[in-house]
PDB file of N, CA and C in Angstrom:
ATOM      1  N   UNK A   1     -24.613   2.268 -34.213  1.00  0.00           N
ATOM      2  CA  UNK A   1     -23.767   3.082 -33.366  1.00  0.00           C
ATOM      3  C   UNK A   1     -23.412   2.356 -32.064  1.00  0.00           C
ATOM      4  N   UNK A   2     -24.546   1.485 -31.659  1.00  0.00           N
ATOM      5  CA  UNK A   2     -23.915   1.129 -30.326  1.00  0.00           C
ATOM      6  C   UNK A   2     -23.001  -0.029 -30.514  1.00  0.00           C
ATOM      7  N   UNK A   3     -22.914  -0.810 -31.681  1.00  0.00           N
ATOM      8  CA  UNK A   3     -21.502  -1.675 -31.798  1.00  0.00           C
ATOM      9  C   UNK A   3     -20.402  -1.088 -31.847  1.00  0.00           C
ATOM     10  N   UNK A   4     -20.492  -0.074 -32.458  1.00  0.00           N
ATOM     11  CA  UNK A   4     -19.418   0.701 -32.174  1.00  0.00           C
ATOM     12  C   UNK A   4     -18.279   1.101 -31.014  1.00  0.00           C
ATOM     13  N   UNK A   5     -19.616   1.906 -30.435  1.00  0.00           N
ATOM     14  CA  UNK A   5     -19.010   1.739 -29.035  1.00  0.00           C
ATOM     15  C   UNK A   5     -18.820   0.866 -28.079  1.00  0.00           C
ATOM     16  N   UNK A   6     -19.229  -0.103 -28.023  1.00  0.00           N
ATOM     17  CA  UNK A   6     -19.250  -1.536 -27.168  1.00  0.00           C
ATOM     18  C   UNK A   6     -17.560  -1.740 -28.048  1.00  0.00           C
ATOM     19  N   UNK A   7     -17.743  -1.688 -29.103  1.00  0.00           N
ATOM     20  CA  UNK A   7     -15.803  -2.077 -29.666  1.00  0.00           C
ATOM     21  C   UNK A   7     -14.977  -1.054 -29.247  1.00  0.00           C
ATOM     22  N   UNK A   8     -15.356   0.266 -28.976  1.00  0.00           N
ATOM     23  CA  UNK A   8     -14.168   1.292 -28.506  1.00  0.00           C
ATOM     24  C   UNK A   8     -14.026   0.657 -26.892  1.00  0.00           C
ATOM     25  N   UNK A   9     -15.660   0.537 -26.102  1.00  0.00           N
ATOM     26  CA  UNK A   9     -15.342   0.153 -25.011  1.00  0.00           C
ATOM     27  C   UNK A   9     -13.968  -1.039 -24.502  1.00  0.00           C
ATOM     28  N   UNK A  10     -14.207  -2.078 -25.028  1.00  0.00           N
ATOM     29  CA  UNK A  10     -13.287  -2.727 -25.183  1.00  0.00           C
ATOM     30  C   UNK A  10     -12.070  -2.934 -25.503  1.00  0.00           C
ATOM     31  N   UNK A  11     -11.724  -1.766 -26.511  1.00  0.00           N
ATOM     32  CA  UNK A  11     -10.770  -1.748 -26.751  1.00  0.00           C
ATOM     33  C   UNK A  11      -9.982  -1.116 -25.808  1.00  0.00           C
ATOM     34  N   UNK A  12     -10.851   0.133 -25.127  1.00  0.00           N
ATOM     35  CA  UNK A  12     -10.147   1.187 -24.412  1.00  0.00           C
ATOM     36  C   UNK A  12      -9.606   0.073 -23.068  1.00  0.00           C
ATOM     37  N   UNK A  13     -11.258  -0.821 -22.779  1.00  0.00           N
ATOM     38  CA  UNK A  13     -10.874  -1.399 -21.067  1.00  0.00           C
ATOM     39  C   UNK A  13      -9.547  -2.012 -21.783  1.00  0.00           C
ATOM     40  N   UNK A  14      -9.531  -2.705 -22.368  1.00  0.00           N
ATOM     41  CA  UNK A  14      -8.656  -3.561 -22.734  1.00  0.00           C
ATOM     42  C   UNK A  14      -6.788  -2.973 -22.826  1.00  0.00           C
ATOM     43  N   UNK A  15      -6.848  -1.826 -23.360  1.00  0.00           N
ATOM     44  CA  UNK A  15      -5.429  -0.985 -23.155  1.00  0.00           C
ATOM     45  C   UNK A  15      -5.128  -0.493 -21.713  1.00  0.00           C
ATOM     46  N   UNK A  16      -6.188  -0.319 -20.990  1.00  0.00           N
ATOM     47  CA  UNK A  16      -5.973  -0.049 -19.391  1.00  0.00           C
ATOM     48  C   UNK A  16      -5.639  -1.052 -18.553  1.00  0.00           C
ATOM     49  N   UNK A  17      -6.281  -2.583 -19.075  1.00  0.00           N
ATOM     50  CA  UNK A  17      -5.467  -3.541 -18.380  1.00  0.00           C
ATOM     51  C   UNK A  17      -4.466  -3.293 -17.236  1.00  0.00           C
ATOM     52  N   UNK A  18      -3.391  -3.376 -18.628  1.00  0.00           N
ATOM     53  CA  UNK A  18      -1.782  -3.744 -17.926  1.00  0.00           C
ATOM     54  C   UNK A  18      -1.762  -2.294 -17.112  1.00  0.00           C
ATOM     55  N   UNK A  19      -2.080  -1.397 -17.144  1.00  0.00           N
ATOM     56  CA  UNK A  19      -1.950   0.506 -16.934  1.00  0.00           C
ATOM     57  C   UNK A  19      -2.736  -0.461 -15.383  1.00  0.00           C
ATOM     58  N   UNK A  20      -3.714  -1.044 -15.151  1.00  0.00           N
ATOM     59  CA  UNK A  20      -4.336  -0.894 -13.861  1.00  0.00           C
ATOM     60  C   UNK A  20      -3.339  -2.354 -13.015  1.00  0.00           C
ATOM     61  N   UNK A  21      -2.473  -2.923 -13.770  1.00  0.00           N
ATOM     62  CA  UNK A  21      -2.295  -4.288 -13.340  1.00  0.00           C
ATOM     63  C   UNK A  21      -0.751  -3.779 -12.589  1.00  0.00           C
ATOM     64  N   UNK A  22      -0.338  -2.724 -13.853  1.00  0.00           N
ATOM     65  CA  UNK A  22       0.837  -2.007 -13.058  1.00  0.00           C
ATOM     66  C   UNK A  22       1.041  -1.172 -11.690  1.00  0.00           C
ATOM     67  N   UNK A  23      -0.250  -0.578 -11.962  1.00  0.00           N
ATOM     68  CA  UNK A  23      -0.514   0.252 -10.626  1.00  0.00           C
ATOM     69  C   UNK A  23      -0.966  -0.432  -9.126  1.00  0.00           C
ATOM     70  N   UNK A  24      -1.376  -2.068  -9.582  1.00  0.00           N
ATOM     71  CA  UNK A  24      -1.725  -2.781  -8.579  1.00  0.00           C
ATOM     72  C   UNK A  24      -0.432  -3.532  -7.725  1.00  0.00           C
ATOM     73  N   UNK A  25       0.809  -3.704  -8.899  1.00  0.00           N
ATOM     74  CA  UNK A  25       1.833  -4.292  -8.732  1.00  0.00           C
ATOM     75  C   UNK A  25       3.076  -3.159  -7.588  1.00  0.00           C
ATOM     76  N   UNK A  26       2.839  -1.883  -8.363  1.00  0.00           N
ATOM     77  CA  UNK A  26       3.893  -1.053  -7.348  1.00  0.00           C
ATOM     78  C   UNK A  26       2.808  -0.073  -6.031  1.00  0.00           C
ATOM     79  N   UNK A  27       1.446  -0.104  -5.675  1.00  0.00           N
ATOM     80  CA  UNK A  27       1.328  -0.589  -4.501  1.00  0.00           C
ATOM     81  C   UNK A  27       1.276  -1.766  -3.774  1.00  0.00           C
ATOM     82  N   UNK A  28       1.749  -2.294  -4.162  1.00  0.00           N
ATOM     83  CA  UNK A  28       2.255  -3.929  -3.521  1.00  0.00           C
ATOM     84  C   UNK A  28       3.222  -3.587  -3.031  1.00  0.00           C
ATOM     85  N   UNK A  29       3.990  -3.114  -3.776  1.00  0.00           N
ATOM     86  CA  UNK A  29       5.163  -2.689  -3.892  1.00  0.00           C
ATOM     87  C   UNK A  29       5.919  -1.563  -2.686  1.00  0.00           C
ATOM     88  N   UNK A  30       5.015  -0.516  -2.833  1.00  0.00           N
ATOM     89  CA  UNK A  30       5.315   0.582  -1.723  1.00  0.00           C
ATOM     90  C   UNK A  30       4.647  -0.086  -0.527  1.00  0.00           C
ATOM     91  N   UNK A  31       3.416  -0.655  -0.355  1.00  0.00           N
ATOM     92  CA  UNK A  31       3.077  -1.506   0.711  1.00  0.00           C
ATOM     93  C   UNK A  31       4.073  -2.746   1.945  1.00  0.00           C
ATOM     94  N   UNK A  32       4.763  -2.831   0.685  1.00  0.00           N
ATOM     95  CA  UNK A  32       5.789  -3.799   1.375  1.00  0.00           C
ATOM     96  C   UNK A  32       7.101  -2.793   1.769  1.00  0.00           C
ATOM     97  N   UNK A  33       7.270  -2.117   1.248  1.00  0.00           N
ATOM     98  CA  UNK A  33       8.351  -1.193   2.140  1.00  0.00           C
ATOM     99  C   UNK A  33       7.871  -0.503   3.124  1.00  0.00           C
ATOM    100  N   UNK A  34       6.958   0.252   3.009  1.00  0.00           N
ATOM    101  CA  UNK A  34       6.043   0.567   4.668  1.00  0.00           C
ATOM    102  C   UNK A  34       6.051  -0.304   5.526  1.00  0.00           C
ATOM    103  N   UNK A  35       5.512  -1.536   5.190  1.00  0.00           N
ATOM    104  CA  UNK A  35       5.462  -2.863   5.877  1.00  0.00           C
ATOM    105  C   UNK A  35       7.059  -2.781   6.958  1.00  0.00           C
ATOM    106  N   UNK A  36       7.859  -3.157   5.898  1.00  0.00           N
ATOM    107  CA  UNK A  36       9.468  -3.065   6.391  1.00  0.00           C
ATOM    108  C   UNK A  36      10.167  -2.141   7.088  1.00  0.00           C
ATOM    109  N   UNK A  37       9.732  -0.946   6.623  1.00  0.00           N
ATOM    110  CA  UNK A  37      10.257   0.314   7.460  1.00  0.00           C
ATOM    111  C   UNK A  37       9.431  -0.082   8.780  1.00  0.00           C
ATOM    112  N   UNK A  38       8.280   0.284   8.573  1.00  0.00           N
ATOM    113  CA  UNK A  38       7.572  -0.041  10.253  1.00  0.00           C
ATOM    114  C   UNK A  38       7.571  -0.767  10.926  1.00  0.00           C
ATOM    115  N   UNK A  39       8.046  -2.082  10.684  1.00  0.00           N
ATOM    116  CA  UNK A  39       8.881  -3.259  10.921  1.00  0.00           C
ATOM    117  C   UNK A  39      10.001  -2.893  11.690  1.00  0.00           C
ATOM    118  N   UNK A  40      11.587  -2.526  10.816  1.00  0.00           N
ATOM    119  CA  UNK A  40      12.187  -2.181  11.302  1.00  0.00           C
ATOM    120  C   UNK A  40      12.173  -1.247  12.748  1.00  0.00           C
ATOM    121  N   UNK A  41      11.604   0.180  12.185  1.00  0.00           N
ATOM    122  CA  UNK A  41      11.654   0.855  13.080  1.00  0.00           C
ATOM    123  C   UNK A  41      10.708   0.852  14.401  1.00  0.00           C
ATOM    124  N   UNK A  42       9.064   1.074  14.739  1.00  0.00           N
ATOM    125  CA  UNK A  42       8.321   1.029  14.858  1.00  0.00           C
ATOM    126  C   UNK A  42       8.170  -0.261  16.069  1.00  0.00           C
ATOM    127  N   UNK A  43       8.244  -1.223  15.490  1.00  0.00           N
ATOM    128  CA  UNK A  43       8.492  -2.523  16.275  1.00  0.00           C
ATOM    129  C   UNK A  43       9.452  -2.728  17.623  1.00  0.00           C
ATOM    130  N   UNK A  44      10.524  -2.436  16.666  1.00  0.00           N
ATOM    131  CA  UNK A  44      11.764  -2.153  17.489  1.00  0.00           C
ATOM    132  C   UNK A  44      11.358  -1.429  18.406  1.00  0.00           C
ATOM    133  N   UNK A  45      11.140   0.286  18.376  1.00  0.00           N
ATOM    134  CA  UNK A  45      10.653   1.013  19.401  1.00  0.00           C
ATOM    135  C   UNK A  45       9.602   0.369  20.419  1.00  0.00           C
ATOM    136  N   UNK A  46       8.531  -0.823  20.065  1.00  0.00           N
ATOM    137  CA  UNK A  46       7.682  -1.035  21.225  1.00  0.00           C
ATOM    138  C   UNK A  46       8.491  -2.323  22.046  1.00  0.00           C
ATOM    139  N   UNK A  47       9.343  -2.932  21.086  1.00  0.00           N
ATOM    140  CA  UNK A  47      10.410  -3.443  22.095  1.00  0.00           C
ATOM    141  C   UNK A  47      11.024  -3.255  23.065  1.00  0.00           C
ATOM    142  N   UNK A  48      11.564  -1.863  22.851  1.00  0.00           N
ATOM    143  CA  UNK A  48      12.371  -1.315  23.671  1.00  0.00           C
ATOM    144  C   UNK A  48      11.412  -0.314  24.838  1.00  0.00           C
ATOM    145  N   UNK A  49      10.631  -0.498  25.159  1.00  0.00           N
ATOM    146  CA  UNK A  49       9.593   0.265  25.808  1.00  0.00           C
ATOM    147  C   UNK A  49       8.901   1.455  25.029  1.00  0.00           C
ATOM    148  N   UNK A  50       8.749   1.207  24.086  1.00  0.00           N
ATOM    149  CA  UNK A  50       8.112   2.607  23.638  1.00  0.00           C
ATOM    150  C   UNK A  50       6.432   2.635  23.077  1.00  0.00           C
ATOM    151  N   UNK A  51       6.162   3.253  22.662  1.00  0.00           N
ATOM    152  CA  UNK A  51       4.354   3.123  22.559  1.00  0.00           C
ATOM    153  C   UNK A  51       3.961   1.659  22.032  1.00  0.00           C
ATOM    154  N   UNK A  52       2.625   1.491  22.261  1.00  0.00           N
ATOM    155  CA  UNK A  52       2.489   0.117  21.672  1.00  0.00           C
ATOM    156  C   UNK A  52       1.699   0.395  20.961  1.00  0.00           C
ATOM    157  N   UNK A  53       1.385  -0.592  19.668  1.00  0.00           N
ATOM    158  CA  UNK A  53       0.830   0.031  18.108  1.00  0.00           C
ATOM    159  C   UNK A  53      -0.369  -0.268  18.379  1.00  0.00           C
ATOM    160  N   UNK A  54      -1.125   0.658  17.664  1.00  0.00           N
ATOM    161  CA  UNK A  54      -2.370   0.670  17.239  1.00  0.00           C
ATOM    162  C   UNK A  54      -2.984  -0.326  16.702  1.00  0.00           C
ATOM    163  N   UNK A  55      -4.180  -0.064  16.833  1.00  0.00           N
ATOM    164  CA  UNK A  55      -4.725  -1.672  16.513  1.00  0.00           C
ATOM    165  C   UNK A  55      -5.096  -1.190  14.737  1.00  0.00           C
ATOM    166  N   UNK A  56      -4.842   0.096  14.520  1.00  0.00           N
ATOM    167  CA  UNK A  56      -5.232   0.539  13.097  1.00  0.00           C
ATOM    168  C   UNK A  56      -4.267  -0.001  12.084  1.00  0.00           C
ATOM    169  N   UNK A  57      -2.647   0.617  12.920  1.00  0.00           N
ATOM    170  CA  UNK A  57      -1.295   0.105  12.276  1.00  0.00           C
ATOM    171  C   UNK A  57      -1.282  -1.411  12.312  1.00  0.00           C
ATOM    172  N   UNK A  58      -1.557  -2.264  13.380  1.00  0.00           N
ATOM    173  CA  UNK A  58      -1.239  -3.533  13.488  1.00  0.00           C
ATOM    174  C   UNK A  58      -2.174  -3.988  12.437  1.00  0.00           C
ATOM    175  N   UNK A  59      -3.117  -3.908  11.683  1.00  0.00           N
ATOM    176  CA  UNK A  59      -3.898  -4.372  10.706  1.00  0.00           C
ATOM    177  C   UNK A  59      -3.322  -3.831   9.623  1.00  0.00           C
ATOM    178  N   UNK A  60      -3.023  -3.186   9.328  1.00  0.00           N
ATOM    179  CA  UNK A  60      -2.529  -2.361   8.311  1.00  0.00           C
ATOM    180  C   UNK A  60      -1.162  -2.837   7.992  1.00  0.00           C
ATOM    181  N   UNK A  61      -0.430  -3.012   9.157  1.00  0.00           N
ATOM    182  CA  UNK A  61       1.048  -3.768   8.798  1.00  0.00           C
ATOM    183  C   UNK A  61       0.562  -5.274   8.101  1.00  0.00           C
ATOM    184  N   UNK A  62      -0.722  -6.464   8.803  1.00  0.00           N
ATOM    185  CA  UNK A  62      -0.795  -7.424   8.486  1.00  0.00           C
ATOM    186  C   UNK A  62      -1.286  -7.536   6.989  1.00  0.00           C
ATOM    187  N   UNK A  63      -1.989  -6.033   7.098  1.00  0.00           N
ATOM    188  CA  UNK A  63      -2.750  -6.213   5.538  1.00  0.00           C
ATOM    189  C   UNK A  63      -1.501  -6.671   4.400  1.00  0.00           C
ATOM    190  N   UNK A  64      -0.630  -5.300   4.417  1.00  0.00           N
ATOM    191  CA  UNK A  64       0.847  -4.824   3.596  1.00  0.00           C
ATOM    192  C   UNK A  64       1.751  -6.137   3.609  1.00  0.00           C
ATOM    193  N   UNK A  65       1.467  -7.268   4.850  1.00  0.00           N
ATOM    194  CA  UNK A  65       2.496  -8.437   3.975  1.00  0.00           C
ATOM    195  C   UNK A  65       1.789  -9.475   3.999  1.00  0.00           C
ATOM    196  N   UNK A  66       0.103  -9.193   3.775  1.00  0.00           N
ATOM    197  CA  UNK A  66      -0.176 -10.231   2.808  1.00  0.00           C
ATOM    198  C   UNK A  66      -0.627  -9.941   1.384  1.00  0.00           C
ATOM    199  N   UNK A  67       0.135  -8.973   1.252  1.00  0.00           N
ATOM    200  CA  UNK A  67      -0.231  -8.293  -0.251  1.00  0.00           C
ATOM    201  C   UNK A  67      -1.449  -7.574  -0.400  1.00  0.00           C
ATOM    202  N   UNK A  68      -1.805  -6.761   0.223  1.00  0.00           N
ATOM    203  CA  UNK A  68      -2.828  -6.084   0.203  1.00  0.00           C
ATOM    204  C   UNK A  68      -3.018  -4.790   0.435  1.00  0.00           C
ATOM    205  N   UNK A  69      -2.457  -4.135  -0.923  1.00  0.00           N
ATOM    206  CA  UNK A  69      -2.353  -2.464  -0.141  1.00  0.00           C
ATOM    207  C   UNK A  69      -3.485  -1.746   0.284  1.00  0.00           C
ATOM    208  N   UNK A  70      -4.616  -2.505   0.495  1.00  0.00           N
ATOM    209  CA  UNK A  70      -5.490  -1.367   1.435  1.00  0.00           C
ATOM    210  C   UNK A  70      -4.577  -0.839   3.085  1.00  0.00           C
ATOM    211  N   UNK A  71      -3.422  -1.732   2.941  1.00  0.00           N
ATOM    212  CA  UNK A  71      -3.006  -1.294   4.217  1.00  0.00           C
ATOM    213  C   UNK A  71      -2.132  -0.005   4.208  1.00  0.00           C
ATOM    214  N   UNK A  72      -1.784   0.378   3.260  1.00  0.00           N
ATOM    215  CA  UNK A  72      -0.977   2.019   2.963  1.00  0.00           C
ATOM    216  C   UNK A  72      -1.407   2.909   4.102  1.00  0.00           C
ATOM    217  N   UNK A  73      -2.524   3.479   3.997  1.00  0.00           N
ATOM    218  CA  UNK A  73      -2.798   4.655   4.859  1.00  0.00           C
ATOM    219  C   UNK A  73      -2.717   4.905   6.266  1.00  0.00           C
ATOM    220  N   UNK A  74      -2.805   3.494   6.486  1.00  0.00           N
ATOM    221  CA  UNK A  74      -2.842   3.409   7.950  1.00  0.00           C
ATOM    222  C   UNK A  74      -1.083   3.006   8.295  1.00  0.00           C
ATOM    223  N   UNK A  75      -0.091   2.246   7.396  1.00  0.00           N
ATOM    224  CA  UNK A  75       1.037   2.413   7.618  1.00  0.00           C
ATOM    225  C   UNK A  75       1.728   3.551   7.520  1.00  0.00           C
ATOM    226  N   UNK A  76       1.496   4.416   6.370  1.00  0.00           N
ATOM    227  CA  UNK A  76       1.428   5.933   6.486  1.00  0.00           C
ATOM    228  C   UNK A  76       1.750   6.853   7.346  1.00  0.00           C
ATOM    229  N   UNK A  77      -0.187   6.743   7.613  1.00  0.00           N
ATOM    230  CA  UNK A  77      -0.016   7.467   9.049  1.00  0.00           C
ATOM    231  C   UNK A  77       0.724   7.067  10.526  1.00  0.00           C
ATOM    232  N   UNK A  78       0.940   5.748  10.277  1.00  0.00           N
ATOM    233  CA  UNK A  78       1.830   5.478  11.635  1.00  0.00           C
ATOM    234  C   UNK A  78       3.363   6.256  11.788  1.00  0.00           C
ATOM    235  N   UNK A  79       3.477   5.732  10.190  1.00  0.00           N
ATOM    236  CA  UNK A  79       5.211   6.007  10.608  1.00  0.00           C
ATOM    237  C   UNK A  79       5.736   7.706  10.395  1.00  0.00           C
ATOM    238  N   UNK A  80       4.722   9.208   9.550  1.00  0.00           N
ATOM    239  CA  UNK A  80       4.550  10.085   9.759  1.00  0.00           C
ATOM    240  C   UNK A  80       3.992  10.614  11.362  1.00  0.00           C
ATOM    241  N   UNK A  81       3.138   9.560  11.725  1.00  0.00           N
ATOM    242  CA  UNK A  81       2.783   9.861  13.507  1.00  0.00           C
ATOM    243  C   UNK A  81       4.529   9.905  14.304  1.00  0.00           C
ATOM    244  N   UNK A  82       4.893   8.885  13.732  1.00  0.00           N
ATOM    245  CA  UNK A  82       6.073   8.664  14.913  1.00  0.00           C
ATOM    246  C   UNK A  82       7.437   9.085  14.543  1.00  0.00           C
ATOM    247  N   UNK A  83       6.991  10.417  13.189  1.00  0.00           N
ATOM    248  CA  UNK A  83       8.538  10.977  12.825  1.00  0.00           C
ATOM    249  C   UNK A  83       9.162  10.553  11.596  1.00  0.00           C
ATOM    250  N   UNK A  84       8.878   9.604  11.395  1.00  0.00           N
ATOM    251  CA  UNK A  84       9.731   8.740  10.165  1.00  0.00           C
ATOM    252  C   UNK A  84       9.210   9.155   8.666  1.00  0.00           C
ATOM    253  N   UNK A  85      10.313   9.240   7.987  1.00  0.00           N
ATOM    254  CA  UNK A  85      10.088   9.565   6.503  1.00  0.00           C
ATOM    255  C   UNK A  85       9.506   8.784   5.433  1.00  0.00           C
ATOM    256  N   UNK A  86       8.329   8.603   4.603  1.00  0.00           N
ATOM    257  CA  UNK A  86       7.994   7.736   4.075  1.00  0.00           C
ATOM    258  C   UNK A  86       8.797   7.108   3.154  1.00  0.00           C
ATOM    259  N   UNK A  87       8.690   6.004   2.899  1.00  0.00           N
ATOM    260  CA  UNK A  87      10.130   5.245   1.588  1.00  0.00           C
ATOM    261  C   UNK A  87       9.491   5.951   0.440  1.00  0.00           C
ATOM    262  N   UNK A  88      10.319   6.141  -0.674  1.00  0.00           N
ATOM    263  CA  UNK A  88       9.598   6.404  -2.400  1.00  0.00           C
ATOM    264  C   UNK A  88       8.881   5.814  -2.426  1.00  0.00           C
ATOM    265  N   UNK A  89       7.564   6.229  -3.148  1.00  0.00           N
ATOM    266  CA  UNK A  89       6.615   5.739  -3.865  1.00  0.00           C
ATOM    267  C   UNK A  89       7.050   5.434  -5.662  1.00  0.00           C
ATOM    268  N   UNK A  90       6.841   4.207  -6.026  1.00  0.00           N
ATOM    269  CA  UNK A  90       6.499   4.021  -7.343  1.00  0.00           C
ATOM    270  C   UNK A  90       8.539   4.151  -8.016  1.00  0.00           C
TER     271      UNK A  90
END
């Protein structure tokens, strides 16, 4: 019985692959448009005299363009803090 399952195991990790490789690819994905929106907007505003970013967002922006969506939440919450609509997800 337990070869068995050691072969379903595998088989199953094995069909989730691409299912987890995809999901890694389009938060990359939404990461980098947060990145950009908060970029755009966000930036601009501390240019022009307006608040200066957080040291939560400023990590969080650096995370998002080096490919690393642990930075989502904290880009997130910046650009919902300061009004702005999040881009689509996915």
């Amino acid at each position: 019985m337990m070869k068995t399952i050691s072969a379903w195991t595998v088989i199953a990790v094995g069909a989730l692959a691409p299912v987890a490789a995809f999901a890694q690819s389009s938060d990359a994905a939404y990461c980098s448009a947060l990145a950009a929106k908060y970029e755009k907007y966000l930036n601009q505003d501390m240019h022009r005299g307006g608040q200066p970013q957080s040291l939560e967002a400023r990590n969080s922006l650096e995370q998002c363009k080096a490919g690393n969506p642990t930075g989502i939440a904290g880009l997130e919450k910046a650009l919902k803090d300061a009004g702005y609509a999040l881009p689509p997800r996915g």
